[in-house]
Protein backbone atom coordinates (compact mmCIF):
# COMPACT_ATOMS: atom_id res chain seq x y z
CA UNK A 1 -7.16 -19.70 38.27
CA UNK A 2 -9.77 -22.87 37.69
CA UNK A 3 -10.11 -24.27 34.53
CA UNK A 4 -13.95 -23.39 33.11
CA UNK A 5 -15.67 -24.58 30.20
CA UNK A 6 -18.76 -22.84 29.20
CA UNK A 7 -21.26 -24.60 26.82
CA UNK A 8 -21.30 -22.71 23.67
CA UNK A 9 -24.75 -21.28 22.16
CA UNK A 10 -24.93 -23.94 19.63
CA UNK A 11 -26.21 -27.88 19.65
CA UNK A 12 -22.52 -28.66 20.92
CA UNK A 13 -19.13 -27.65 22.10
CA UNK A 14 -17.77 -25.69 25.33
CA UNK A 15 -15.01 -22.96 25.53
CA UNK A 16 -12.58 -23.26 27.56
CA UNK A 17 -10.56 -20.37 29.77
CA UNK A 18 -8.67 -20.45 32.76
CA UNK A 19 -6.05 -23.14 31.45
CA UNK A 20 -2.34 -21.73 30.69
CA UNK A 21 -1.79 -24.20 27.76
CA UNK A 22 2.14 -24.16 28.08
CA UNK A 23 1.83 -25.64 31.72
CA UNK A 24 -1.00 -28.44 31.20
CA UNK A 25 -0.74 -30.87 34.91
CA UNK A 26 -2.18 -34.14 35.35
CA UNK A 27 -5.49 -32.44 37.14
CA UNK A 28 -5.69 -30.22 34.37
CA UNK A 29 -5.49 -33.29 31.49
CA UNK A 30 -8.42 -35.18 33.79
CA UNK A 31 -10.73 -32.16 33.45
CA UNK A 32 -10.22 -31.02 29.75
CA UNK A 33 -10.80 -35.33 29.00
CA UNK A 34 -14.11 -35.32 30.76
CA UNK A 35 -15.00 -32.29 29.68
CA UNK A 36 -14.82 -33.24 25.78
CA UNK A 37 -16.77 -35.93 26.19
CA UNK A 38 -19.60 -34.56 27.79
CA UNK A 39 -19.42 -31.53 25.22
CA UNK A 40 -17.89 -33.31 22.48
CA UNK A 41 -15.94 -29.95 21.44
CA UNK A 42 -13.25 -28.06 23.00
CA UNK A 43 -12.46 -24.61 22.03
CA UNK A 44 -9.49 -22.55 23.67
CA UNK A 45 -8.85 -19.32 22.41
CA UNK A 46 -5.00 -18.70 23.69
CA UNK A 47 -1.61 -17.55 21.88
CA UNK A 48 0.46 -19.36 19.27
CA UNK A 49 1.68 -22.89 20.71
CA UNK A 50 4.97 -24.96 20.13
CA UNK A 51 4.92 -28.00 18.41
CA UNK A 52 5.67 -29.61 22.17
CA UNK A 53 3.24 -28.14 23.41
CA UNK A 54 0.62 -29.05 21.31
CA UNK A 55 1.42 -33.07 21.30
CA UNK A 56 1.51 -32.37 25.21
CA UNK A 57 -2.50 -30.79 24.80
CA UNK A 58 -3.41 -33.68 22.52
CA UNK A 59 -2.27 -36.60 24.98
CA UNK A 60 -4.52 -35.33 27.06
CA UNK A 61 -7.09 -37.02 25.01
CA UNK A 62 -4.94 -39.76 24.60
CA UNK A 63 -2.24 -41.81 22.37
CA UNK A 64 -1.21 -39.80 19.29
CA UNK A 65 -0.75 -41.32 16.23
CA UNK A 66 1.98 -39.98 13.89
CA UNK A 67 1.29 -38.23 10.75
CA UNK A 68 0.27 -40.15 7.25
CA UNK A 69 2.31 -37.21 5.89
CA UNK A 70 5.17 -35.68 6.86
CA UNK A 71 5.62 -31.88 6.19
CA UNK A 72 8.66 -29.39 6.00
CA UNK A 73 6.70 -26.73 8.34
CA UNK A 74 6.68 -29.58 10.76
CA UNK A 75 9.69 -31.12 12.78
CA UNK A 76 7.76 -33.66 15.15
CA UNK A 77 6.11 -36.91 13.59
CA UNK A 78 2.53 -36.63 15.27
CA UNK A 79 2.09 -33.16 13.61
CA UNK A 80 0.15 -32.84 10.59
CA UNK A 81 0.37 -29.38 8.35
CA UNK A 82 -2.65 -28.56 6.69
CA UNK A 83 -1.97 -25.71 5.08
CA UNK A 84 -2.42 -24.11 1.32
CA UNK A 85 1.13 -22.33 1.32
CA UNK A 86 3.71 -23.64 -1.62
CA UNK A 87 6.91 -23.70 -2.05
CA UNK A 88 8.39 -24.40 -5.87
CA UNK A 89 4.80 -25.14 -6.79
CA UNK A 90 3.97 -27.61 -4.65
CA UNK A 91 1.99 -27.55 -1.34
CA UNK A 92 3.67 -28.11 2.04
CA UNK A 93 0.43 -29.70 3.87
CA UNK A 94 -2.90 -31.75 3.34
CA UNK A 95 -5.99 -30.45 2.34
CA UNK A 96 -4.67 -27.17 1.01
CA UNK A 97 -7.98 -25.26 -0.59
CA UNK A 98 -11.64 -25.02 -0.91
CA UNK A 99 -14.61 -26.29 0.65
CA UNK A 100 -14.73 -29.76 2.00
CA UNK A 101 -17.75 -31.66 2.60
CA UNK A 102 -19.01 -33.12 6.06
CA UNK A 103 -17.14 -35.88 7.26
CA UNK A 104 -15.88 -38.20 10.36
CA UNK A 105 -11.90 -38.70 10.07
CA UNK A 106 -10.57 -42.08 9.02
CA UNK A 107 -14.23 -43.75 8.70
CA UNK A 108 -12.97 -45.85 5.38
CA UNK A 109 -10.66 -47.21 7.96
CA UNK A 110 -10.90 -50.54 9.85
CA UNK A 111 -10.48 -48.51 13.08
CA UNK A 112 -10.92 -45.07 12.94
CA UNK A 113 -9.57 -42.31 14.84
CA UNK A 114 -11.10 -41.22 18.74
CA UNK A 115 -10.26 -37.24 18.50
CA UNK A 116 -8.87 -34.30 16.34
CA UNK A 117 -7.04 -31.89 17.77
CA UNK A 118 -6.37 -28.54 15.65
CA UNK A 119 -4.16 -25.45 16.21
CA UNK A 120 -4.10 -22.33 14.13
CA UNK A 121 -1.36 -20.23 13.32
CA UNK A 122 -2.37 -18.32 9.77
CA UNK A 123 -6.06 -17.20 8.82
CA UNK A 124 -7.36 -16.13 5.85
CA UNK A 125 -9.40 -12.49 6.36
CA UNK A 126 -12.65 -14.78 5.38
CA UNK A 127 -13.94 -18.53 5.10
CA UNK A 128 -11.93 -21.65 6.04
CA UNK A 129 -14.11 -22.07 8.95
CA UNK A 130 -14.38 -25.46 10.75
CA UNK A 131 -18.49 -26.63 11.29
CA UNK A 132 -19.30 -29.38 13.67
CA UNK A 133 -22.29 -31.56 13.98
CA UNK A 134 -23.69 -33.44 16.67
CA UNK A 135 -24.28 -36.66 15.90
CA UNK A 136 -25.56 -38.07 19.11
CA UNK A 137 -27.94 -35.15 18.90
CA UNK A 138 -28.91 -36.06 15.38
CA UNK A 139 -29.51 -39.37 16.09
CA UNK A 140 -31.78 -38.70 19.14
CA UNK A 141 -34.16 -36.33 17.25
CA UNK A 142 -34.48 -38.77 14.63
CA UNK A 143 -38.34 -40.35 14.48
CA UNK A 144 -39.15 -43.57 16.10
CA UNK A 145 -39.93 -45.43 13.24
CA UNK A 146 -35.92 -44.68 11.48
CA UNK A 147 -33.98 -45.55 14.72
CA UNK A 148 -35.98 -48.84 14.66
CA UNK A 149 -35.21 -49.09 10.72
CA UNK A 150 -31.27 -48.11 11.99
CA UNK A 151 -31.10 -51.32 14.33
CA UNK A 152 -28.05 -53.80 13.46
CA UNK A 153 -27.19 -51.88 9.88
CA UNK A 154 -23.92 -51.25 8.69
CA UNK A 155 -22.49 -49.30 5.81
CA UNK A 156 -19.53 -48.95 3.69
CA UNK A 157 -17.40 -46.15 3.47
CA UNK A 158 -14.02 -45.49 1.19
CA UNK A 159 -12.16 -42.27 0.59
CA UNK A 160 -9.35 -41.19 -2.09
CA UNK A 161 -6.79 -39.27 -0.15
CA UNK A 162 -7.39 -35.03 -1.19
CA UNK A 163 -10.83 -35.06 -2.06
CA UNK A 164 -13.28 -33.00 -1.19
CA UNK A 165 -16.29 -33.92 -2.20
CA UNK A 166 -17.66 -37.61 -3.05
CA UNK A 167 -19.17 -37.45 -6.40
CA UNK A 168 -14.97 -36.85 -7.04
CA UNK A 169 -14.15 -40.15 -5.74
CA UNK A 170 -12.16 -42.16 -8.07
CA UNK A 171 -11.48 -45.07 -6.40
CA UNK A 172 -8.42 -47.20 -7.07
CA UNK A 173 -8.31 -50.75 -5.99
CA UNK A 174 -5.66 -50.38 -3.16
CA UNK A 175 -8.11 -47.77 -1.71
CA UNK A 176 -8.81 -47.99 1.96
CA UNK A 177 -12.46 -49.10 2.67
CA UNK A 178 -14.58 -50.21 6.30
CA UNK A 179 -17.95 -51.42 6.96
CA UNK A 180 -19.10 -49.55 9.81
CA UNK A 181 -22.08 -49.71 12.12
CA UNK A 182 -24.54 -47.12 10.65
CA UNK A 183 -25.11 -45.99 14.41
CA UNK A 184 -22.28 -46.49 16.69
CA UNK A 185 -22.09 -46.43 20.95
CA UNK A 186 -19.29 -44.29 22.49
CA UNK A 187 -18.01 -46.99 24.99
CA UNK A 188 -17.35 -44.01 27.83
CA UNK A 189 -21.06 -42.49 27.53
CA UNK A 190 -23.34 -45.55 26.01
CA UNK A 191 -24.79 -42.68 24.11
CA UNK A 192 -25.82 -43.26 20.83
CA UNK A 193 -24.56 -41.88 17.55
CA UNK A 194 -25.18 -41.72 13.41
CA UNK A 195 -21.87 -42.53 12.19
CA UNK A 196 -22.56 -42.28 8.75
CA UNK A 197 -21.62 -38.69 6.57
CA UNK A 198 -21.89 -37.77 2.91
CA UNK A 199 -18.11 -37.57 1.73
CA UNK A 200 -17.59 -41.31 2.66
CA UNK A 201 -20.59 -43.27 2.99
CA UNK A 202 -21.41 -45.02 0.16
CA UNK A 203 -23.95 -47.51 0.38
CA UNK A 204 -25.57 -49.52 3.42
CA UNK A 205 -25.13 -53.00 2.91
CA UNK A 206 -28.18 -54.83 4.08
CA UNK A 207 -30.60 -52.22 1.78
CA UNK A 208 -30.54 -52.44 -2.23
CA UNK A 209 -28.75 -50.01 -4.10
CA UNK A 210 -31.81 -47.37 -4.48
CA UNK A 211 -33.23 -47.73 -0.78
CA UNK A 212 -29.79 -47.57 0.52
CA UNK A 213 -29.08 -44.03 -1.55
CA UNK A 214 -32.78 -42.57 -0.26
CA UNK A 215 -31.75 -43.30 3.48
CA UNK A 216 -28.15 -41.90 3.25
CA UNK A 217 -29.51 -38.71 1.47
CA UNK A 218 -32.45 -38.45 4.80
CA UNK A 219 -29.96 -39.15 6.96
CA UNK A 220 -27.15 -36.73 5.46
CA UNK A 221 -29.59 -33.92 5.00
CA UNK A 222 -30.71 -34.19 8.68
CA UNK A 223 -27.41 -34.52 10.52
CA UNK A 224 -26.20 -31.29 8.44
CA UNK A 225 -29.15 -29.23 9.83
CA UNK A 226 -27.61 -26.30 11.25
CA UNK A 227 -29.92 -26.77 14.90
CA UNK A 228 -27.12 -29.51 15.27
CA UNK A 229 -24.24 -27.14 14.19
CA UNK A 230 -21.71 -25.05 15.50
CA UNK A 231 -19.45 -22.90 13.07
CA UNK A 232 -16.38 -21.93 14.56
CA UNK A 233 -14.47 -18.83 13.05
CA UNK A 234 -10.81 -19.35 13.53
CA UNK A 235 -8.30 -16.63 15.17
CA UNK A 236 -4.73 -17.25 15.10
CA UNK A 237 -3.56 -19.37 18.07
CA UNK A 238 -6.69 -21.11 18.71
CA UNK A 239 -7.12 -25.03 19.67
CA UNK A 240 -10.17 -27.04 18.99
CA UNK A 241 -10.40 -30.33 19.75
CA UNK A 242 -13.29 -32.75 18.65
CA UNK A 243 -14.86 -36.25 19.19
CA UNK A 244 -14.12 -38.53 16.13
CA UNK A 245 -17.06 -40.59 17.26
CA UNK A 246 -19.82 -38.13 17.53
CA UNK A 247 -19.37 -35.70 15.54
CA UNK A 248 -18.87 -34.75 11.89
CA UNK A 249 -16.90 -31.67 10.72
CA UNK A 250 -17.08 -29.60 7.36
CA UNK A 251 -15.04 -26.39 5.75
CA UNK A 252 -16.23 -23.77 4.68
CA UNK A 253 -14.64 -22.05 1.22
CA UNK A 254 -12.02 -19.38 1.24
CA UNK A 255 -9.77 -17.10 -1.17
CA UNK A 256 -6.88 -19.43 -2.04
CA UNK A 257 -4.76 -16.44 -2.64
CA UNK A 258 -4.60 -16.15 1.18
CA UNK A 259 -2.12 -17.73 3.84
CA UNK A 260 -3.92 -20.66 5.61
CA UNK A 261 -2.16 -23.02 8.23
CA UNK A 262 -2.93 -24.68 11.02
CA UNK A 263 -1.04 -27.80 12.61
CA UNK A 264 -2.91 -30.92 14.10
CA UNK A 265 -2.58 -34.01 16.18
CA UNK A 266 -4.26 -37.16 15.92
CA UNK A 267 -5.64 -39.10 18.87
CA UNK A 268 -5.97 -42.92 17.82
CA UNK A 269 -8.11 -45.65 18.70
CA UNK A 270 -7.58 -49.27 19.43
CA UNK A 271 -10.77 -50.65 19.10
CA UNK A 272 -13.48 -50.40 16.02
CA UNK A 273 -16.84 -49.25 16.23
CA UNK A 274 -19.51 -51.23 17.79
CA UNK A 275 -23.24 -50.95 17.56
């Protein structure tokens, strides 16, 4: 059976059937690559996956990265656990509850990471659901006049590990912190993209302190539109794989009383952004 990926009914993604995720071949890794970047999301709807198998889905992107943290529930070093379940009172994965702001992975870091790839095993009966934004989208809808005003700025953003939102940040001085272009080119496409989101940007460094805050705040408030969003509800044993470069992701709340896990891989880049 072909592989098919049909574009979603949102600003972004594509679903993908027809590929037996256990048996991934070298035709099958060319197709899924090209796919994600022209759609920017993958979404494959299949059964529960070994840890194997899921580094073997996530080089198809390619080179995982190991895990910042290691977790009990996982016995391979490129799998990260993010998960709310505890064990003697203390969690087994990252990110364990709540809502969490929109973001782009690792953008407080010098070079930050080309793709997520996330697999779900428990679901909570409501929320946890994963929104994505299109950020090339975004940034071609913006007016004229602001993509002119965008040309050759840059920005600073820092994160403290477990936060969820930024007015929480409580920076120490070992914190992690980049200057970024505020609108980046994905070196595959040339497209264009905002690479700037409201849990890590903090200020853009060629503005003053005020003008800089008013931009961020237009430009947060229009990339989290929902025309340039697509909300995916999670079912056990589903993979969804994103572009770290053009898109932003966000969760939605849930009841922390319920089971929620889901293992991921992280697909690394070796070169920083560029204008």
């Amino acid at each position: 059976m072909a592989i098919t990926f049909t574009p979603l009914d949102s600003a972004l993604g594509a679903r993908v059937t027809g590929l037996d995720v256990t048996d991934i071949q070298p035709e099958h890794a060319k197709a899924l690559h090209d796919a994600w970047l022209k759609h920017h999301v993958l979404v494959v709807h299949g059964p529960v996956i070994s840890e194997d198998q899921l580094v073997k889905f996530g080089q198809c992107f390619g080179t995982l990265e190991n895990a910042r943290r290691q977790s009990v529930l996982a016995s391979r070093p490129e799998i990260m656990v993010i998960s709310n379940i505890r064990e003697n009172g203390q969690t087994v994965g990252a990110l364990p509850d709540g809502e969490l702001t929109f973001h782009f992975d690792r953008i407080h870091q010098k070079i930050p990471n080309k793709a997520g790839v996330l697999h779900a095993i428990e679901i909570p009966a409501a929320g946890g659901d994963t929104w994505f934004s299109n950020m090339s989208m975004a940034y071609d809808t913006l007016p004229e006049h602001t993509r002119k005003r965008l040309e050759g700025l840059t920005a600073l953003n820092t994160y403290e590990y477990g936060q969820t939102h930024s007015e929480n940040k409580k920076l120490s001085e070992a914190a992690p912190t980049a200057v970024h272009p505020v609108v980046r080119t994905i070196p595959e496409t040339g497209r264009k993209a905002l690479f700037v989101c409201r849990l890590m940007t903090d200020r853009i460094m060629e503005l003053p302190e005020a003008e800089s805050r008013a931009l961020l705040d237009e430009l947060c408030d229009h990339v989290e539109n929902q025309r340039f969003v697509y909300e995916h509800r999670w079912q056990p044993g589903d993979i969804l794989v994103w572009d770290n470069r053009c898109t932003i992701h966000a969760r939605t709340d849930f009841d922390g009383s319920q089971r929620r896990l889901l293992k991921r891989v992280t697909v690394g880049d070796n070169k920083p952004p560029v204008h």
